[in-house]
C-alpha atoms as a PDB file:
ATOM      1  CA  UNK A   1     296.119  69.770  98.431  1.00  0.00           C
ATOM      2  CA  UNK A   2     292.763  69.251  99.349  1.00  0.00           C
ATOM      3  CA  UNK A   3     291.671  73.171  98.581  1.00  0.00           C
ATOM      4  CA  UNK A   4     293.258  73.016  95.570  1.00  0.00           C
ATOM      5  CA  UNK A   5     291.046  70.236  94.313  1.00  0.00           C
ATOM      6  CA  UNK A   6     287.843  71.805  95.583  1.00  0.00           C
ATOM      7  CA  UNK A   7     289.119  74.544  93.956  1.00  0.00           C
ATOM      8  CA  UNK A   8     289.288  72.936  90.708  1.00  0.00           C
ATOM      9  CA  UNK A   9     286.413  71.384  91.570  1.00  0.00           C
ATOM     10  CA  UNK A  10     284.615  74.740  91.978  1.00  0.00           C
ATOM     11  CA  UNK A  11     286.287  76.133  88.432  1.00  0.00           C
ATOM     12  CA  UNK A  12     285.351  73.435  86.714  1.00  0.00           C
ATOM     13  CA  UNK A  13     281.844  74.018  88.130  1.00  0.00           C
ATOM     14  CA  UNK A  14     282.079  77.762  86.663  1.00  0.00           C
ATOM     15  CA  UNK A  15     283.099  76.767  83.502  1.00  0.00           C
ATOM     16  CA  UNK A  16     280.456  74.367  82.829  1.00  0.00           C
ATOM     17  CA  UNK A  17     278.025  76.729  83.629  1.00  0.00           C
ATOM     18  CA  UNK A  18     278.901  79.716  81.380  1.00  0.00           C
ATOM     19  CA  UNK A  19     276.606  80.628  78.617  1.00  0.00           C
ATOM     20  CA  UNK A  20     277.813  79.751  75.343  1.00  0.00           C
ATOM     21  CA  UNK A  21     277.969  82.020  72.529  1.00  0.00           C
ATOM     22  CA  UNK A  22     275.424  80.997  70.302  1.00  0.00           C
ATOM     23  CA  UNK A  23     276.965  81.189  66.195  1.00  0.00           C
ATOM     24  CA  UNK A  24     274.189  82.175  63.701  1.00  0.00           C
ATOM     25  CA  UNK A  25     274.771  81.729  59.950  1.00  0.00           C
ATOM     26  CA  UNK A  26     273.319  83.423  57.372  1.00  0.00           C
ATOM     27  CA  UNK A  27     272.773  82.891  53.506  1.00  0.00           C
ATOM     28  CA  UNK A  28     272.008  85.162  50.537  1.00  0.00           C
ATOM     29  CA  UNK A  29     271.225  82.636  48.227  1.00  0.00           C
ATOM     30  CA  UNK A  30     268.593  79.735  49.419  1.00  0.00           C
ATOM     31  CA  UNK A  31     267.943  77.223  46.780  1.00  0.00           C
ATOM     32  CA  UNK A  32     263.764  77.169  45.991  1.00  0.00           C
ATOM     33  CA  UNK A  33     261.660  74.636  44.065  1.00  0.00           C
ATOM     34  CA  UNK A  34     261.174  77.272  41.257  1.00  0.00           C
ATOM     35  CA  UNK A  35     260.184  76.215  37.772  1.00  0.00           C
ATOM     36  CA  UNK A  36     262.340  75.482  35.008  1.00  0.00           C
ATOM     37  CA  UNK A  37     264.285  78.134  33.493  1.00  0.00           C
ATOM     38  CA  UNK A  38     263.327  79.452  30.159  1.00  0.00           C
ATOM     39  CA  UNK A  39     265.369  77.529  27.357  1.00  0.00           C
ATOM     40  CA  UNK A  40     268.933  79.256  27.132  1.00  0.00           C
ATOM     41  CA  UNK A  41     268.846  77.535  23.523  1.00  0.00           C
ATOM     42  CA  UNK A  42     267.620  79.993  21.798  1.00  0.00           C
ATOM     43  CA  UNK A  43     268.743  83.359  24.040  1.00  0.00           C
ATOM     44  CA  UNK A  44     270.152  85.927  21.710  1.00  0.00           C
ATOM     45  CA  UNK A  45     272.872  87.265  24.260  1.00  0.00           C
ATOM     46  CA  UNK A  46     275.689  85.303  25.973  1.00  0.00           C
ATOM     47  CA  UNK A  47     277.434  86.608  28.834  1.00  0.00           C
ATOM     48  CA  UNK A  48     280.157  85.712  31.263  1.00  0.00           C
ATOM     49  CA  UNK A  49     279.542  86.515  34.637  1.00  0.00           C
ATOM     50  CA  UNK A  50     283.209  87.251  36.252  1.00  0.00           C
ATOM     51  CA  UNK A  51     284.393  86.599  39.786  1.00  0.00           C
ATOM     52  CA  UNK A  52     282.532  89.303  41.781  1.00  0.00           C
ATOM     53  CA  UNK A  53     284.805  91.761  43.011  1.00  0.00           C
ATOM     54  CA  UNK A  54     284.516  92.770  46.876  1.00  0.00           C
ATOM     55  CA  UNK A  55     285.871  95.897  48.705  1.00  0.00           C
ATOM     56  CA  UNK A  56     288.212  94.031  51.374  1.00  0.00           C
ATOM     57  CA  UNK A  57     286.343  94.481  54.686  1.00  0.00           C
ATOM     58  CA  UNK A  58     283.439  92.581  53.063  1.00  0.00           C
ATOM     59  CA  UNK A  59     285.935  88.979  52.596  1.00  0.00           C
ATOM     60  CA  UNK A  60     285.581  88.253  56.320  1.00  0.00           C
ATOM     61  CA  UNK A  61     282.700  86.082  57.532  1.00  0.00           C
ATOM     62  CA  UNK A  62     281.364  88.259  60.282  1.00  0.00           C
ATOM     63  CA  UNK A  63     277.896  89.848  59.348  1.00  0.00           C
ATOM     64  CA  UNK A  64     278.856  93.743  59.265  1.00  0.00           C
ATOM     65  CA  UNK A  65     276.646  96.920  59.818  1.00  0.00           C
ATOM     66  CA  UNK A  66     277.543 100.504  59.957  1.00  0.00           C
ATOM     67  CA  UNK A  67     277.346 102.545  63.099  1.00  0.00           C
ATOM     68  CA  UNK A  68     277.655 106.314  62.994  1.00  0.00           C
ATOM     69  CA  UNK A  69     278.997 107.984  60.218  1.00  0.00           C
ATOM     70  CA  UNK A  70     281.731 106.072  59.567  1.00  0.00           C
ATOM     71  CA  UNK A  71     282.151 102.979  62.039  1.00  0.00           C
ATOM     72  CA  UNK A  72     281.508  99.467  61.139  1.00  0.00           C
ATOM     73  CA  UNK A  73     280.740  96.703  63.246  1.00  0.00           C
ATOM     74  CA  UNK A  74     281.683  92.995  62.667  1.00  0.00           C
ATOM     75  CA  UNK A  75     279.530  90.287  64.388  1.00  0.00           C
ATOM     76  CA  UNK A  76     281.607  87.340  65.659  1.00  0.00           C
ATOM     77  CA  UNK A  77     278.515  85.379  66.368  1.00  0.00           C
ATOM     78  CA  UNK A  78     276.609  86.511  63.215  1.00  0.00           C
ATOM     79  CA  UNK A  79     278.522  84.784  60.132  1.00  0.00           C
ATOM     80  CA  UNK A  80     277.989  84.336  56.307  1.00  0.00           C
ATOM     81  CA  UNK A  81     277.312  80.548  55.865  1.00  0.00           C
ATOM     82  CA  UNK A  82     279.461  80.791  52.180  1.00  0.00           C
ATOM     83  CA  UNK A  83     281.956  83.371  51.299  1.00  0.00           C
ATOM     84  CA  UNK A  84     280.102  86.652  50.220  1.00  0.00           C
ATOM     85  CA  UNK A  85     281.990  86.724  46.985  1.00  0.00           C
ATOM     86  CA  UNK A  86     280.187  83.147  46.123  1.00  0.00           C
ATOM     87  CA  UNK A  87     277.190  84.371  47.480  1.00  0.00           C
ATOM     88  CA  UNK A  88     276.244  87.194  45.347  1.00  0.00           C
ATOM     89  CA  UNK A  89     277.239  85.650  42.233  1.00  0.00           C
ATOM     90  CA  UNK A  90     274.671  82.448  42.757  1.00  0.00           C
ATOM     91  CA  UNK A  91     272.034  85.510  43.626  1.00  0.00           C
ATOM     92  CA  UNK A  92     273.170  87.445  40.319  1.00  0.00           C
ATOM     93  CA  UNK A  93     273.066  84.279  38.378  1.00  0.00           C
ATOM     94  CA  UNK A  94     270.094  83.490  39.382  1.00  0.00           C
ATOM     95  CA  UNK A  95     268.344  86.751  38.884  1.00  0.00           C
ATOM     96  CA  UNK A  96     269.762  87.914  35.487  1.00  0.00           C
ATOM     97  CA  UNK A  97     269.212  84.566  34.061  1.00  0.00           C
ATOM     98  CA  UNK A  98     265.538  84.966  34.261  1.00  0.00           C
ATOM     99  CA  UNK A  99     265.314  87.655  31.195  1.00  0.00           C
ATOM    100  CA  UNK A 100     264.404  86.079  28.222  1.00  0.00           C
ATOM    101  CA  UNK A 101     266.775  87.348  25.886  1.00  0.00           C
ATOM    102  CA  UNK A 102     270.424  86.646  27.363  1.00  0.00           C
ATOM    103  CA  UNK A 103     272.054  84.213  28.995  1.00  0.00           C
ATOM    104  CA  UNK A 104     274.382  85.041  31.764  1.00  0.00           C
ATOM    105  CA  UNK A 105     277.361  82.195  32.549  1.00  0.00           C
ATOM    106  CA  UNK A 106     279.215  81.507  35.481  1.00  0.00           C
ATOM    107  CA  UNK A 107     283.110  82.082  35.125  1.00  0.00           C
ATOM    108  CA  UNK A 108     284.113  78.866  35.505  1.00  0.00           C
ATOM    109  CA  UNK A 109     281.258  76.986  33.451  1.00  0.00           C
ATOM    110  CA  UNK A 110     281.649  74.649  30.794  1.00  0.00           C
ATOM    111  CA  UNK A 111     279.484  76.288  28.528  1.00  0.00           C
ATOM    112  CA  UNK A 112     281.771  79.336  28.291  1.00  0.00           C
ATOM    113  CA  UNK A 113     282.265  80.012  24.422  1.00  0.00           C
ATOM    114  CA  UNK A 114     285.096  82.381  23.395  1.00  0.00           C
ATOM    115  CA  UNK A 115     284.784  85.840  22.699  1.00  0.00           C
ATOM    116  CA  UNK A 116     281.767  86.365  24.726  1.00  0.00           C
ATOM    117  CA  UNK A 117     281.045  89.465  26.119  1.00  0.00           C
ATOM    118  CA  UNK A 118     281.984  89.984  29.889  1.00  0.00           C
ATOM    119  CA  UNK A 119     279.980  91.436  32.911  1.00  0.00           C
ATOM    120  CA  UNK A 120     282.261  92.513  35.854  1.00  0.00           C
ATOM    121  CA  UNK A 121     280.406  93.414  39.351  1.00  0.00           C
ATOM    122  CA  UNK A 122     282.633  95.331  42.132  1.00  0.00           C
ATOM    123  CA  UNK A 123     280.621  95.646  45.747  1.00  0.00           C
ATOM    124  CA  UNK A 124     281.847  98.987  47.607  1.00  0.00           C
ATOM    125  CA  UNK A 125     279.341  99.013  49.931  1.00  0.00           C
ATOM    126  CA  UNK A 126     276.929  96.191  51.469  1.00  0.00           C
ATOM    127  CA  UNK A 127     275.422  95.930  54.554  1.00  0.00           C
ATOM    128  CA  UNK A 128     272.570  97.195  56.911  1.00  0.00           C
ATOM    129  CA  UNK A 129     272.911 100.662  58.861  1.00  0.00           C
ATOM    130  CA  UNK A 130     272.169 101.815  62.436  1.00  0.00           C
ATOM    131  CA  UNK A 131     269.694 104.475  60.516  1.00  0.00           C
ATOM    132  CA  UNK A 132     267.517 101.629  59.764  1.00  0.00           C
ATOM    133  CA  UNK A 133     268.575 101.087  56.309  1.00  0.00           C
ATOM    134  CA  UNK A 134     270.657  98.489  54.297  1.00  0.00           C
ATOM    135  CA  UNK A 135     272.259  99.300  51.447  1.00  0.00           C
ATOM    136  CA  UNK A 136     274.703  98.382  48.596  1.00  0.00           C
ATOM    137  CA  UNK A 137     276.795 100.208  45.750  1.00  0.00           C
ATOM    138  CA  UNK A 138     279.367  99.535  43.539  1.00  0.00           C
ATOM    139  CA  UNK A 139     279.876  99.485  39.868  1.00  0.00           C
ATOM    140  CA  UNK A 140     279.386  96.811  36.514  1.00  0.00           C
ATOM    141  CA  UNK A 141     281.217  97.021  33.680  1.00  0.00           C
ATOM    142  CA  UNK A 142     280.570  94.946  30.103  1.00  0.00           C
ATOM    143  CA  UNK A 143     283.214  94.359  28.187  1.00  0.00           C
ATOM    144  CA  UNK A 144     283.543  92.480  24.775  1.00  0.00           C
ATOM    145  CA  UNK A 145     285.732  91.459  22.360  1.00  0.00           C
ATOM    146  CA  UNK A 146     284.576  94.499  19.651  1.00  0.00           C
ATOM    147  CA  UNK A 147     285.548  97.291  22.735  1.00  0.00           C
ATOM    148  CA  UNK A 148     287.552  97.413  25.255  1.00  0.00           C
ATOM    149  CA  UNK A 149     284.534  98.938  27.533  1.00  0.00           C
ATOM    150  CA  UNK A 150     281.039  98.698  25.929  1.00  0.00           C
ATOM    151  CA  UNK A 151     279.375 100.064  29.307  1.00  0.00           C
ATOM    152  CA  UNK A 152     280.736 101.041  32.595  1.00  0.00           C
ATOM    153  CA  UNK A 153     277.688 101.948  34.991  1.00  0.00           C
ATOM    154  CA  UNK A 154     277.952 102.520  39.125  1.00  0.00           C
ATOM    155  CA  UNK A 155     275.216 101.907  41.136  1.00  0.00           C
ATOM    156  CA  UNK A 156     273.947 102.591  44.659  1.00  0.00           C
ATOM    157  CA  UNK A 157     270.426 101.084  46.478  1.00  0.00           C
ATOM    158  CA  UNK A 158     268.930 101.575  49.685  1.00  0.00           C
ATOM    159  CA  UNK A 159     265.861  99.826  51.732  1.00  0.00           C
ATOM    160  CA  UNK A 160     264.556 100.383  54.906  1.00  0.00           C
ATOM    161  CA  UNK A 161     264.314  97.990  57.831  1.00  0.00           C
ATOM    162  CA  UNK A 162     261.208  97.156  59.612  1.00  0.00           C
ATOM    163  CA  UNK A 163     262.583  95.051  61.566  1.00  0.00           C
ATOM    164  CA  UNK A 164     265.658  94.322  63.893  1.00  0.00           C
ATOM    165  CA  UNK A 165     268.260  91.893  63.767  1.00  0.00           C
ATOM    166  CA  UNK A 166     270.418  90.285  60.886  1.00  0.00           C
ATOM    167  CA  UNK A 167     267.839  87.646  59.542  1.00  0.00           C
ATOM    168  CA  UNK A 168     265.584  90.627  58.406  1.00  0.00           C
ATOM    169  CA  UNK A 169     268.805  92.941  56.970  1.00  0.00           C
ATOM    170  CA  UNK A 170     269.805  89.999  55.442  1.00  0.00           C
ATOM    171  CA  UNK A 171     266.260  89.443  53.887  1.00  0.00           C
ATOM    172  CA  UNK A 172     267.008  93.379  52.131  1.00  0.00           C
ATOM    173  CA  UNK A 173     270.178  92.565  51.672  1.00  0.00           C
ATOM    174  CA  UNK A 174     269.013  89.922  49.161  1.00  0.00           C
ATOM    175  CA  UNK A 175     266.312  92.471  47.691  1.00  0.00           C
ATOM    176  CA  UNK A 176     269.066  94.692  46.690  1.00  0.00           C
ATOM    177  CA  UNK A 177     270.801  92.502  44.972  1.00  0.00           C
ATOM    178  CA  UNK A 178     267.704  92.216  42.567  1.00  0.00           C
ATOM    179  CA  UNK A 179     267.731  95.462  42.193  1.00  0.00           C
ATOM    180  CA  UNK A 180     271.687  95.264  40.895  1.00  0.00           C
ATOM    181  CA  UNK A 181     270.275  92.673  38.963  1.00  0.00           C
ATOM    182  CA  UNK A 182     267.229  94.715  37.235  1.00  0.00           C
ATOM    183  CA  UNK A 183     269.737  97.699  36.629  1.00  0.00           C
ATOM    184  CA  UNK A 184     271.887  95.068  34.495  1.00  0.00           C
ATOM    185  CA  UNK A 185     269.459  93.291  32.747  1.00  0.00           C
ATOM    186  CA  UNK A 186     268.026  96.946  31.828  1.00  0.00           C
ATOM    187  CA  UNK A 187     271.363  98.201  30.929  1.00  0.00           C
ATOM    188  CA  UNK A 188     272.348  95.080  28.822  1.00  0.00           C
ATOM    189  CA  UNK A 189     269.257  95.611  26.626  1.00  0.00           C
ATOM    190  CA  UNK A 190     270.276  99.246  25.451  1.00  0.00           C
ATOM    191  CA  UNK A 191     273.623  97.671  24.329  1.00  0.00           C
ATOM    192  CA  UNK A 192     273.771  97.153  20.632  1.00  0.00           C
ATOM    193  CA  UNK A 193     274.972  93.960  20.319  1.00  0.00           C
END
């Protein structure tokens, strides 16, 4: 009996002194003290921003990277602090709604009006690479009551990394995504509307 409790004794020991996995969290969108927004009063185009479609492997919360050709990693200590899905779309609001001629709106805002014209966002690809890259791709589509499709467009961007770990590739991450954002904004202002 008495070895069992210094054995317990010694376990216990063990445990207490095992390193513990350290969880890091990580977000796309970080709220700044910016200036006011332009007016959306008087913005000529009105948009609804759908749910942002994501390719399945990117609705987990484990930061992912791609190693060799076609291997991905999943952190389990590296983790999205909001869903990804809820991430880009703050980061696309955000972004789009600085032009001064439209007004993108959130998918579940009150201001929605009906028979607006719709911008849909599917993310293929979106994370950082083992070449020293990060990169996303994907595809927007605008759709509007007059058409069934006004404008279907794909899109694919790449950065480097100068720098290791997640914070940094998460720092590109968020570049690209104002890059997704420019090609919109650019595309949306060839429309005829």
């Amino acid at each position: 009996m008495r070895q069992m409790t210094i054995l317990l004794f010694i376990f216990s020991l063990i445990a207490c002194s095992a390193p513990v996995n350290k969880v890091n969290y990580y977000m796309l969108y970080v709220p700044t003290n910016v200036s006011a927004p332009s007016s959306q009063a008087n913005k000529s185009i009105k948009v609804r921003l759908n749910k942002i479609v994501l390719a399945d492997y990117l609705k987990q919360s484990g930061l992912s990277m791609q190693i060799n050709q076609n291997q991905m990693y999943f952190s389990r200590h590296d983790l999205w602090a909001e869903s990804l899905e809820a991430a880009i779309a703050k980061v696309l609001l955000i972004d789009l709604n600085k032009s001064e001629h439209m007004q993108i709106i959130g998918y579940n805002s009150p201001l929605l009006e009906q028979n607006m014209m719709e911008l849909n966002v599917q993310i293929d690809h979106f994370y950082p690479t083992d070449r020293s890259t990060v990169l996303v791709s994907g595809a927007f589509w605008i759709t509007s009551a007059k058409a069934e499709k006004e404008l279907e467009q794909p899109f694919f961007f790449q950065l480097p990394l100068s720098k290791d770990g997640f914070t940094h590739a998460v720092e590109q991450q968020r570049a690209l995504l104002q890059l997704v954002a420019q090609q919109i904004q650019q595309e949306l202002s060839t429309l005829d509307i």
